[in-house]
C-alpha atoms as a PDB file:
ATOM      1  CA  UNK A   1      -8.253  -6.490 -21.126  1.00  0.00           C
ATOM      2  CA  UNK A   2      -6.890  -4.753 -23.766  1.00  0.00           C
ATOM      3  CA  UNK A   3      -3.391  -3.080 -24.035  1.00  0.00           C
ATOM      4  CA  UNK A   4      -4.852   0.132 -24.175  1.00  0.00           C
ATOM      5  CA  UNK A   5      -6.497  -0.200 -21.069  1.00  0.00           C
ATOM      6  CA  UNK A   6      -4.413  -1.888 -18.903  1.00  0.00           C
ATOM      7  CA  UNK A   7      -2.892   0.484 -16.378  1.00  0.00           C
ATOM      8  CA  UNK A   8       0.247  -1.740 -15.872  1.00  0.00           C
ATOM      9  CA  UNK A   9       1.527  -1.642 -19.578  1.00  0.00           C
ATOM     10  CA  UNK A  10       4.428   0.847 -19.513  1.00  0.00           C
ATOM     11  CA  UNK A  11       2.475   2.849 -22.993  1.00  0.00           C
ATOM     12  CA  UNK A  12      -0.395   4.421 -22.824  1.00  0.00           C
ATOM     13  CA  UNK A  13      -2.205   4.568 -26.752  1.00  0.00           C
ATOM     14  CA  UNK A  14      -3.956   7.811 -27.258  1.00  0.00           C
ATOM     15  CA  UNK A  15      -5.153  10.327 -29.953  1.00  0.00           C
ATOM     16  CA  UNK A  16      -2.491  13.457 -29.853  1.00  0.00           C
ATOM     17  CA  UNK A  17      -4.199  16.611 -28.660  1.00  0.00           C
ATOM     18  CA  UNK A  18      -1.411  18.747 -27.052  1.00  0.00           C
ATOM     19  CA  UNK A  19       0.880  21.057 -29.388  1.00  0.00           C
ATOM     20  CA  UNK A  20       3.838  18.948 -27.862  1.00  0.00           C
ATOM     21  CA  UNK A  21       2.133  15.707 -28.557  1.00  0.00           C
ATOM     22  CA  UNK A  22       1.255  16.961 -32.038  1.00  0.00           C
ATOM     23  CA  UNK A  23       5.177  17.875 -32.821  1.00  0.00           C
ATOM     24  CA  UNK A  24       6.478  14.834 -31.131  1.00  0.00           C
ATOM     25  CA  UNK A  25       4.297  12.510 -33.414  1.00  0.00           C
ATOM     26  CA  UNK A  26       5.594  14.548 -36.811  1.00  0.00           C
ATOM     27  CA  UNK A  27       9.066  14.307 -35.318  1.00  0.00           C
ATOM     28  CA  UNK A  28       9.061  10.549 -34.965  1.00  0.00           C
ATOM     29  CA  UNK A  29       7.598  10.367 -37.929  1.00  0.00           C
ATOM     30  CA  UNK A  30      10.311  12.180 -39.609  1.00  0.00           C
ATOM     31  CA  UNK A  31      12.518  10.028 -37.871  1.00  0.00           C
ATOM     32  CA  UNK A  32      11.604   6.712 -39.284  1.00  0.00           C
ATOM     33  CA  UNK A  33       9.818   7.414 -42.567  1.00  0.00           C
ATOM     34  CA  UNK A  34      12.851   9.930 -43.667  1.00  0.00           C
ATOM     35  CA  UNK A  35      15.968   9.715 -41.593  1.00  0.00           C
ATOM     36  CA  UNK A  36      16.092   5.693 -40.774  1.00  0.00           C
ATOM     37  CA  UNK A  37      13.811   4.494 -44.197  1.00  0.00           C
ATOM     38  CA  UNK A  38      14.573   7.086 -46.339  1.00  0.00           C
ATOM     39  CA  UNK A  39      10.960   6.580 -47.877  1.00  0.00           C
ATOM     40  CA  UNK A  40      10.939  10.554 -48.127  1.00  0.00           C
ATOM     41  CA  UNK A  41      13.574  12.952 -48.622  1.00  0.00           C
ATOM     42  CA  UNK A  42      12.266  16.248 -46.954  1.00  0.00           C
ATOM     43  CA  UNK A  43       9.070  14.981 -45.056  1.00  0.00           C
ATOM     44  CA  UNK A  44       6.353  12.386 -45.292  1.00  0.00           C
ATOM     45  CA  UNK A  45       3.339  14.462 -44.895  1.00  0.00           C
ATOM     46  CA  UNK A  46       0.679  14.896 -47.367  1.00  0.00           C
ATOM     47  CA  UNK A  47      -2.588  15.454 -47.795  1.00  0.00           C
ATOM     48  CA  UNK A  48      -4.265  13.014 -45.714  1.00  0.00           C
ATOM     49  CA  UNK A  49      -2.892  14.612 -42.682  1.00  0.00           C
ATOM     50  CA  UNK A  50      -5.709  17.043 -43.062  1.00  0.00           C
ATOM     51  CA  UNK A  51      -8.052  14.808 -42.444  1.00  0.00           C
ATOM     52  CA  UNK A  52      -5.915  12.450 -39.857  1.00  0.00           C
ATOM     53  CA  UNK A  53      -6.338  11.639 -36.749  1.00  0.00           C
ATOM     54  CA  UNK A  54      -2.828  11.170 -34.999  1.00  0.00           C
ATOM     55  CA  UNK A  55      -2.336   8.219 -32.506  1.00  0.00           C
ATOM     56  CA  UNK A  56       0.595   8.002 -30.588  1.00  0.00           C
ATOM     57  CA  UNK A  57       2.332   5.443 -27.960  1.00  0.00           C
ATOM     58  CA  UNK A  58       3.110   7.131 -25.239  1.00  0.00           C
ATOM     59  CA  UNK A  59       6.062   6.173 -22.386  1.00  0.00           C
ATOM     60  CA  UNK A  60       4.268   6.031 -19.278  1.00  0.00           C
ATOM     61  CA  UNK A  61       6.883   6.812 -17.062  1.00  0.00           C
ATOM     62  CA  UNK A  62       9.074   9.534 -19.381  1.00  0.00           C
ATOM     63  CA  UNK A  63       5.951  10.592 -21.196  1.00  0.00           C
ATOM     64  CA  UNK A  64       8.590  10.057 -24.378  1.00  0.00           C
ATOM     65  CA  UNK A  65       6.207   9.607 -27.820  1.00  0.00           C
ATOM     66  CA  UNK A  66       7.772   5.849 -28.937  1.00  0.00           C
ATOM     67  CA  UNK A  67       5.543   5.086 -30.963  1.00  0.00           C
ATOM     68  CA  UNK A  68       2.608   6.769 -34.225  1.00  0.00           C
ATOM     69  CA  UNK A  69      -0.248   6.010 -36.670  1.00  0.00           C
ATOM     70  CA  UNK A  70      -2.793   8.350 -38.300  1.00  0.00           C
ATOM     71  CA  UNK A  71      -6.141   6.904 -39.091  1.00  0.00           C
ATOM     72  CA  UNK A  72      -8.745   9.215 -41.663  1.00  0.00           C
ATOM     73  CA  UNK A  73     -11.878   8.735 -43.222  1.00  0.00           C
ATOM     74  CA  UNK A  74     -11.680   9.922 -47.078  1.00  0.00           C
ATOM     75  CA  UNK A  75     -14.812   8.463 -47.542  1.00  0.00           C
ATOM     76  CA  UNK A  76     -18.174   7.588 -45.061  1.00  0.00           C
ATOM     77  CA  UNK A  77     -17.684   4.843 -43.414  1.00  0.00           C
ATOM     78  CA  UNK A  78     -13.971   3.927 -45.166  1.00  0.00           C
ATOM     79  CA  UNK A  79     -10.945   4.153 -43.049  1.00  0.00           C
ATOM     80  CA  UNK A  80      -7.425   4.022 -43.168  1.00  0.00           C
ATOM     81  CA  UNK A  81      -4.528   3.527 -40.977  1.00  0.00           C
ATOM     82  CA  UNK A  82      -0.955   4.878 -42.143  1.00  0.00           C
ATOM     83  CA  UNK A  83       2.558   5.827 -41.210  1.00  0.00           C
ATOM     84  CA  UNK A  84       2.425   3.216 -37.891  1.00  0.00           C
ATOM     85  CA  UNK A  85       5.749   3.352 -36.389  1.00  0.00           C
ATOM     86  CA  UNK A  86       7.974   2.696 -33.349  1.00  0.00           C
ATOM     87  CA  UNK A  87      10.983   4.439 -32.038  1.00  0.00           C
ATOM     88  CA  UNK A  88      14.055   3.085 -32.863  1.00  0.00           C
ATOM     89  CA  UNK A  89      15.014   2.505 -29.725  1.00  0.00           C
ATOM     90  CA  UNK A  90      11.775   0.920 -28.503  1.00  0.00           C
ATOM     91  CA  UNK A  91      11.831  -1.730 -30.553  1.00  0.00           C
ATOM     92  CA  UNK A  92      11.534  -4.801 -28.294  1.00  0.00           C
ATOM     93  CA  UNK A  93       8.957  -7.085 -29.183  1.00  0.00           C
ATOM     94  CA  UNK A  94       5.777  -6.009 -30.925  1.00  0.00           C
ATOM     95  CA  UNK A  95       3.649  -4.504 -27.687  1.00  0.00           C
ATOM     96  CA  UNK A  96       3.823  -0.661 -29.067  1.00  0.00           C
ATOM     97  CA  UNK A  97       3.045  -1.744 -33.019  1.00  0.00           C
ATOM     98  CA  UNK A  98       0.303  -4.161 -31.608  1.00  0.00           C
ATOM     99  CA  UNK A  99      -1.264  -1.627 -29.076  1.00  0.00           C
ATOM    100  CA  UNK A 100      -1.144   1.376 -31.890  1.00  0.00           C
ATOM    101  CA  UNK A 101      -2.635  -1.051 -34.227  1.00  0.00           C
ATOM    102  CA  UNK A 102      -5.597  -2.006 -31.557  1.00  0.00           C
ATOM    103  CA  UNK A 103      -6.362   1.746 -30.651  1.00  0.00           C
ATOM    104  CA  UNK A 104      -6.135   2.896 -34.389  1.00  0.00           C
ATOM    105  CA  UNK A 105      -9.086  -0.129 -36.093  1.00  0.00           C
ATOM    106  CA  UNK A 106     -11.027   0.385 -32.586  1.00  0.00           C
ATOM    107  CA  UNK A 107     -11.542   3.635 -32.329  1.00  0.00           C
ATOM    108  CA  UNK A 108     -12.062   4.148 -36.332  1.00  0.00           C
ATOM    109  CA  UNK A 109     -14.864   1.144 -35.849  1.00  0.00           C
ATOM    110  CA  UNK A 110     -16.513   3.591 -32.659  1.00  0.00           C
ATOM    111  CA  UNK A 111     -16.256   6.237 -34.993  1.00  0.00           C
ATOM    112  CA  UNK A 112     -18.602   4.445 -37.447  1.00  0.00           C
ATOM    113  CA  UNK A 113     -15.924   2.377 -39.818  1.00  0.00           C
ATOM    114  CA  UNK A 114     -17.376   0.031 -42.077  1.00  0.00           C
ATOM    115  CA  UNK A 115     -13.976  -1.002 -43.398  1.00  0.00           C
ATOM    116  CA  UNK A 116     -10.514  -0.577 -42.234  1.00  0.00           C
ATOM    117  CA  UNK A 117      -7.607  -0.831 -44.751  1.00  0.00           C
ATOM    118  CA  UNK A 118      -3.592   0.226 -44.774  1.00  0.00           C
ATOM    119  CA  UNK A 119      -0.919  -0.154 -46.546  1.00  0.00           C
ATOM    120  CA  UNK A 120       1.450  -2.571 -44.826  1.00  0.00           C
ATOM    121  CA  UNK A 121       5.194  -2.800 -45.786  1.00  0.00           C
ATOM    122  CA  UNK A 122       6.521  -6.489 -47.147  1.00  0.00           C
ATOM    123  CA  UNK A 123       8.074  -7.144 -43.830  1.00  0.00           C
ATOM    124  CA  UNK A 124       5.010  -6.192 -41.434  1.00  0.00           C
ATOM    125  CA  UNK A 125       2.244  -8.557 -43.352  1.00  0.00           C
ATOM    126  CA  UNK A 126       2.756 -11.603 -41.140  1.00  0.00           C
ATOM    127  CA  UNK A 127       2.455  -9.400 -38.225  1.00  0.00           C
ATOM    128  CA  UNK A 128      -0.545  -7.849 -39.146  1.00  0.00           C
ATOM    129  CA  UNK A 129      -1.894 -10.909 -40.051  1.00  0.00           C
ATOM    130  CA  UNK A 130      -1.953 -12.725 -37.135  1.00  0.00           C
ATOM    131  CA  UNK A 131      -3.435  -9.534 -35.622  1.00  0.00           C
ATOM    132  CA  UNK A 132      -6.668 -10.522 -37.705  1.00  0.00           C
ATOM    133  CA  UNK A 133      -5.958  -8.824 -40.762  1.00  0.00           C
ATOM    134  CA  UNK A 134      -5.719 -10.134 -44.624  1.00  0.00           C
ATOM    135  CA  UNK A 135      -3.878  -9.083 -47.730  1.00  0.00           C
ATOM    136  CA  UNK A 136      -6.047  -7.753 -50.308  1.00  0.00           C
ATOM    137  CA  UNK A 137      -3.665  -6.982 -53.178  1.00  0.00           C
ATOM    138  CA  UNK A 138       0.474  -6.494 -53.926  1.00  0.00           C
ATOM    139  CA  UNK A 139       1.653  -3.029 -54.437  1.00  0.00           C
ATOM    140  CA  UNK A 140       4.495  -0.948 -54.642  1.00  0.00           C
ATOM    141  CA  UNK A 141       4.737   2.438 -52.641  1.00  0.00           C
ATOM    142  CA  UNK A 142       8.266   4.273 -52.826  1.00  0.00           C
ATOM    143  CA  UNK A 143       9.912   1.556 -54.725  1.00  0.00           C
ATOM    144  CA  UNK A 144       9.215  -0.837 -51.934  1.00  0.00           C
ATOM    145  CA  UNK A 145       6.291  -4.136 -51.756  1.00  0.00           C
ATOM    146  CA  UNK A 146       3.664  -3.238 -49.382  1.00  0.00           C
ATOM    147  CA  UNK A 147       0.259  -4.992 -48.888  1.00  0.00           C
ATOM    148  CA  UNK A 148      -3.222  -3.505 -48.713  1.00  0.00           C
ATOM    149  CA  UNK A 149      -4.798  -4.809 -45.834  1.00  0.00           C
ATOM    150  CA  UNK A 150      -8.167  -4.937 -44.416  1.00  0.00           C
ATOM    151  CA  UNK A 151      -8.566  -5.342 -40.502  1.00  0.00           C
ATOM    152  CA  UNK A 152     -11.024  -8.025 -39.554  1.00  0.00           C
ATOM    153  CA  UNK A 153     -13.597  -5.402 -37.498  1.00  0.00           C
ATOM    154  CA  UNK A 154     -15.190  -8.228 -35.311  1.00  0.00           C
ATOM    155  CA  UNK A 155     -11.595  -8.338 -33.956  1.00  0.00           C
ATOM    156  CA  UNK A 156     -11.401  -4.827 -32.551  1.00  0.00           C
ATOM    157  CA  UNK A 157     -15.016  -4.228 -31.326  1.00  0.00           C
ATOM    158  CA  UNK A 158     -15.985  -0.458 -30.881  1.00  0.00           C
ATOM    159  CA  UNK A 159     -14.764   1.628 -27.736  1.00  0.00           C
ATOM    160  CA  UNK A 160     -15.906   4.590 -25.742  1.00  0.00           C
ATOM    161  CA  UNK A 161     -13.498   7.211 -27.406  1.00  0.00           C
ATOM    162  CA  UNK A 162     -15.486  10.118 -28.304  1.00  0.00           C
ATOM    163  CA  UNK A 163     -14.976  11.861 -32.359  1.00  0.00           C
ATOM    164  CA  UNK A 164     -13.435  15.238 -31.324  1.00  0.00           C
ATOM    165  CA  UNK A 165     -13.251  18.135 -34.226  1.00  0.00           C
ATOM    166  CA  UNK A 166     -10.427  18.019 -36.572  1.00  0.00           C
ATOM    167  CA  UNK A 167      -9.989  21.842 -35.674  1.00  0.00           C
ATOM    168  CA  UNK A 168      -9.967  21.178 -31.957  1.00  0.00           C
ATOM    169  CA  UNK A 169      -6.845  18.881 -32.607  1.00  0.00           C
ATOM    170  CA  UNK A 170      -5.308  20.804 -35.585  1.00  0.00           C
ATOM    171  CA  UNK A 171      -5.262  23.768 -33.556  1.00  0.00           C
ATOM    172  CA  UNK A 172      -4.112  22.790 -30.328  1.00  0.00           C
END
């Protein structure tokens, strides 16, 4: 069973669909991309969001967002995952990067993904790694080494989430 559907993890891994859930995610976003990395000065949204689909870990029992990744399809078929991050103060073991991870390549790969890449920090590449993923090429983002990465898709087989609208979410 997978994180996402276990009942007895303490996170629940969904798409965000409320207003709240939708300001939460930019928040913590906001949080660790600008206040804690300083990757960004005044925000780290940018085009993509348009087309992203927002994924956030959820606390079961405060209903807190701890934890984010977009995923977005620029091209048929192409995805990619970005901007995966956990709350500062969630950051116990790997169970919220790992279950974000899972529920971003899976439901990308039900949505008809014939490749799944991201751009993974210096730090992160082991850990993505031995969650079935391989470095493709070296690159620097924001003055920092990152990774492209492509997901292993036989890994993360397809799910049951339904492809809502981009409007339906954008407008909630």
């Amino acid at each position: 069973m997978s994180l996402n559907e276990g009942s007895d993890s303490p996170y629940l891994f969904k798409l965000a669909r409320s207003t709240a859930e939708i300001d939460a995610y930019f928040d913590l976003r906001q949080l660790i991309f600008c206040q804690e990395q300083q990757l960004f000065e005044t925000g780290d949204e940018d085009g993509f969001d348009a087309i992203a689909y927002p994924i956030i870990a959820m606390a079961r029992e405060s209903h807190q967002v701890v934890g984010v990744v977009r995923i977005y399809e620029p091209e048929p078929g192409l995805w990619y995952g970005g901007r995966l991050g956990t709350h500062p103060s969630y950051r116990k073991g790997w169970q919220i990067g790992k279950g974000l991870i899972e529920k971003a390549v899976t439901t990308a790969n039900t949505w008809g993904c014939r490749q799944f890449l991201a751009t993974v920090q210096q730090q992160n590449v082991r850990f993505f790694q031995r969650l079935h993923w391989r470095s493709m090429q070296e690159l620097t983002i924001c003055d920092r080494p990152h990774h492209l990465m492509e997901a292993d898709l036989n890994y993360y087989p397809p799910g049951d989430e339904l492809r809502p609208s981009l409007n339906l979410i954008k407008a909630s």
